[in-house]
Protein backbone atom coordinates (compact mmCIF):
# COMPACT_ATOMS: atom_id res chain seq x y z
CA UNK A 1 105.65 122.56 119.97
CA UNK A 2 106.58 124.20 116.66
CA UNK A 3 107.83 122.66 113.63
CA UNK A 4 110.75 120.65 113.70
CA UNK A 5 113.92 121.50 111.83
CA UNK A 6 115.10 119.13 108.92
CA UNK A 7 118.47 119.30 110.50
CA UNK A 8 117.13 117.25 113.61
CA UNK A 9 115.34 114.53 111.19
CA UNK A 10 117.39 111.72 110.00
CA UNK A 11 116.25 109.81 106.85
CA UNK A 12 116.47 106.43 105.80
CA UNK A 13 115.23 104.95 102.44
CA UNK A 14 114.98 100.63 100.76
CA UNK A 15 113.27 98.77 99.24
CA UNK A 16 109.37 97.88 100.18
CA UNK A 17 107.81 95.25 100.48
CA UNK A 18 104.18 94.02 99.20
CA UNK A 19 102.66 94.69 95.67
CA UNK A 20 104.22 97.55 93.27
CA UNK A 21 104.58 95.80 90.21
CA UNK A 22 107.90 96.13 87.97
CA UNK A 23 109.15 99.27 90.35
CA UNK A 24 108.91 97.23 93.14
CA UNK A 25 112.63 95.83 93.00
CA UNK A 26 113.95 98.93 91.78
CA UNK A 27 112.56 101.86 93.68
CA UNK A 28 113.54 102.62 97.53
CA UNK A 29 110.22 103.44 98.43
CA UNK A 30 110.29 102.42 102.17
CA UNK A 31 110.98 105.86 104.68
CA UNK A 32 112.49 105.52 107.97
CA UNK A 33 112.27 108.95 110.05
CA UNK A 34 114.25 109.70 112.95
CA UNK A 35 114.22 111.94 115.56
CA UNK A 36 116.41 112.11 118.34
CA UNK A 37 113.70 112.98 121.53
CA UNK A 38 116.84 113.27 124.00
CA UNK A 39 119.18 115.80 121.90
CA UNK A 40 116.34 117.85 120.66
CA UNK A 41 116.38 121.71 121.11
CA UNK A 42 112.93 122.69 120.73
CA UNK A 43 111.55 120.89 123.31
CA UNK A 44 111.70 121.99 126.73
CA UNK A 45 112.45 120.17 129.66
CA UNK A 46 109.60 119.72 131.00
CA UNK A 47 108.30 118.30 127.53
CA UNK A 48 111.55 116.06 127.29
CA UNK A 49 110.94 114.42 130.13
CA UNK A 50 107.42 113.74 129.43
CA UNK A 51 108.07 112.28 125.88
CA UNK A 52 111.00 109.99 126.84
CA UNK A 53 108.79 108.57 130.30
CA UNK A 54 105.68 107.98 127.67
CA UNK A 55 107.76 106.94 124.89
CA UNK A 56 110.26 104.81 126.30
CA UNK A 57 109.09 101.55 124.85
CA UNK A 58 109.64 102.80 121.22
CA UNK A 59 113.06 104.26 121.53
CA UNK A 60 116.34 103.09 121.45
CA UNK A 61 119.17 105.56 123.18
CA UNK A 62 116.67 108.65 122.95
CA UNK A 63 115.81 107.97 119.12
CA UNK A 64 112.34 107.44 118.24
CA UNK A 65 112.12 105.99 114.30
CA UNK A 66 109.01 105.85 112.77
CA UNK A 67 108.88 104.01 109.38
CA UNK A 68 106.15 104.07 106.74
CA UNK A 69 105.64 101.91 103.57
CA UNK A 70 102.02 101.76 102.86
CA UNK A 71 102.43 104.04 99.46
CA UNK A 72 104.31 102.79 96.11
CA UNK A 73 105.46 106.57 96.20
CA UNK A 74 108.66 107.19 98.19
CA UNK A 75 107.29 110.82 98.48
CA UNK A 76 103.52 109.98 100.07
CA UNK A 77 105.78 107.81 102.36
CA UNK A 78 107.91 110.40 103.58
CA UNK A 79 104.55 112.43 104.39
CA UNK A 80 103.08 110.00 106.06
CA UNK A 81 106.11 109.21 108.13
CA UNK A 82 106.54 112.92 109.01
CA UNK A 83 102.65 113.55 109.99
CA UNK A 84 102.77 109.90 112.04
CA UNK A 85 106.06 111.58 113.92
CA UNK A 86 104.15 114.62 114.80
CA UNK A 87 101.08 113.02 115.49
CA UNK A 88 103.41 110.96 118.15
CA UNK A 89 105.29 113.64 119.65
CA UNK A 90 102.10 116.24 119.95
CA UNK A 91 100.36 113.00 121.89
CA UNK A 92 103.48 111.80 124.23
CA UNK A 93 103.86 116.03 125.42
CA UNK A 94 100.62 116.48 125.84
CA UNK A 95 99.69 117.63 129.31
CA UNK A 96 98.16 114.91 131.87
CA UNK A 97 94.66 114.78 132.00
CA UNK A 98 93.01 116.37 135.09
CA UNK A 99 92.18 113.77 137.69
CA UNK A 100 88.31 113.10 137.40
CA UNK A 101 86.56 114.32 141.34
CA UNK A 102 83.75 110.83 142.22
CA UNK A 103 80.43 112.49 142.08
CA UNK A 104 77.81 110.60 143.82
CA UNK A 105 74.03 110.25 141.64
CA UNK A 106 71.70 113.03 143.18
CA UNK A 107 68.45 111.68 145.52
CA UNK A 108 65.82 112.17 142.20
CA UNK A 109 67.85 109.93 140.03
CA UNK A 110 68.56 107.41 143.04
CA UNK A 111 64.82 107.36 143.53
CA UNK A 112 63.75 107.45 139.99
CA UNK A 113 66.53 104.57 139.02
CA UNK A 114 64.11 102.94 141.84
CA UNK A 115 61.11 103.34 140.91
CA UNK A 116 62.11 102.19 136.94
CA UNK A 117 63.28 98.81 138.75
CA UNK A 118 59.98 98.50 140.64
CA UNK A 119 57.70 99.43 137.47
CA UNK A 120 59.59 96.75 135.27
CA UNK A 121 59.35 94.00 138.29
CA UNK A 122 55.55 94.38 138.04
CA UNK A 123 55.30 94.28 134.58
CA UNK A 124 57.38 90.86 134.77
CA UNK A 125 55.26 89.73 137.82
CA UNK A 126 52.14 90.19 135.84
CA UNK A 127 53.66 88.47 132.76
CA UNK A 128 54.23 84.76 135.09
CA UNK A 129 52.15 81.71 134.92
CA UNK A 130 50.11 81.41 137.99
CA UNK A 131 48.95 77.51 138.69
């Protein structure tokens, strides 16, 4: 994936909520980032498909939004929003994981796993009360 163009991001600013002192009434600090997954044009097909399927519980029509208010700065929110949106869409295009192949534990470690359970019986054995 390469960067994505500030024409395809859609930005919405308000107030925050939480601590901020006197700015806090006065300053839109909150960010809302869109990005519209189904419309885009730098993501293929293949990569579409994959991102809507894995995604589909956070977007509404094809939109993801990702909103960010942690900062008092509008600024450090709009960062934050714009790394958490990448962070997202490098995750939900990702290739699938290769499936893992069941391996079965070699003879030695089947017969030392064994043995370990023997030795600690006999220690226990050895440890009872016998009357």
């Amino acid at each position: 994936m390469t960067e994505i163009p500030e024409a395809e991001l859609s930005w919405r600013f308000s107030r925050s909520s939480g601590p901020g002192g006197q700015g806090v009434n006065t300053t839109d600090s909150r960010v809302e980032l869109s990005f519209d997954i189904a419309n885009t044009e730098i993501l293929t097909d293949v990569q579409k498909e994959r991102a809507l399927t894995r995604l589909a519980n956070r977007l509404v029509d094809g939109v993801l939004t990702i909103s960010a208010q942690e900062f008092r700065s509008q600024l450090r929110n709009r960062e934050a929003a714009r790394m958490r949106l990448t962070q997202t869409l490098r995750e939900a295009i990702a290739p699938p994981a290769k499936k893992r192949r069941p391996t079965k534990p070699s003879k030695g470690q089947v017969e030392r796993r064994l043995q370990n359970k023997k030795r600690r019986s006999d220690v226990k054995k050895l440890r009872r009360d016998v009357s």
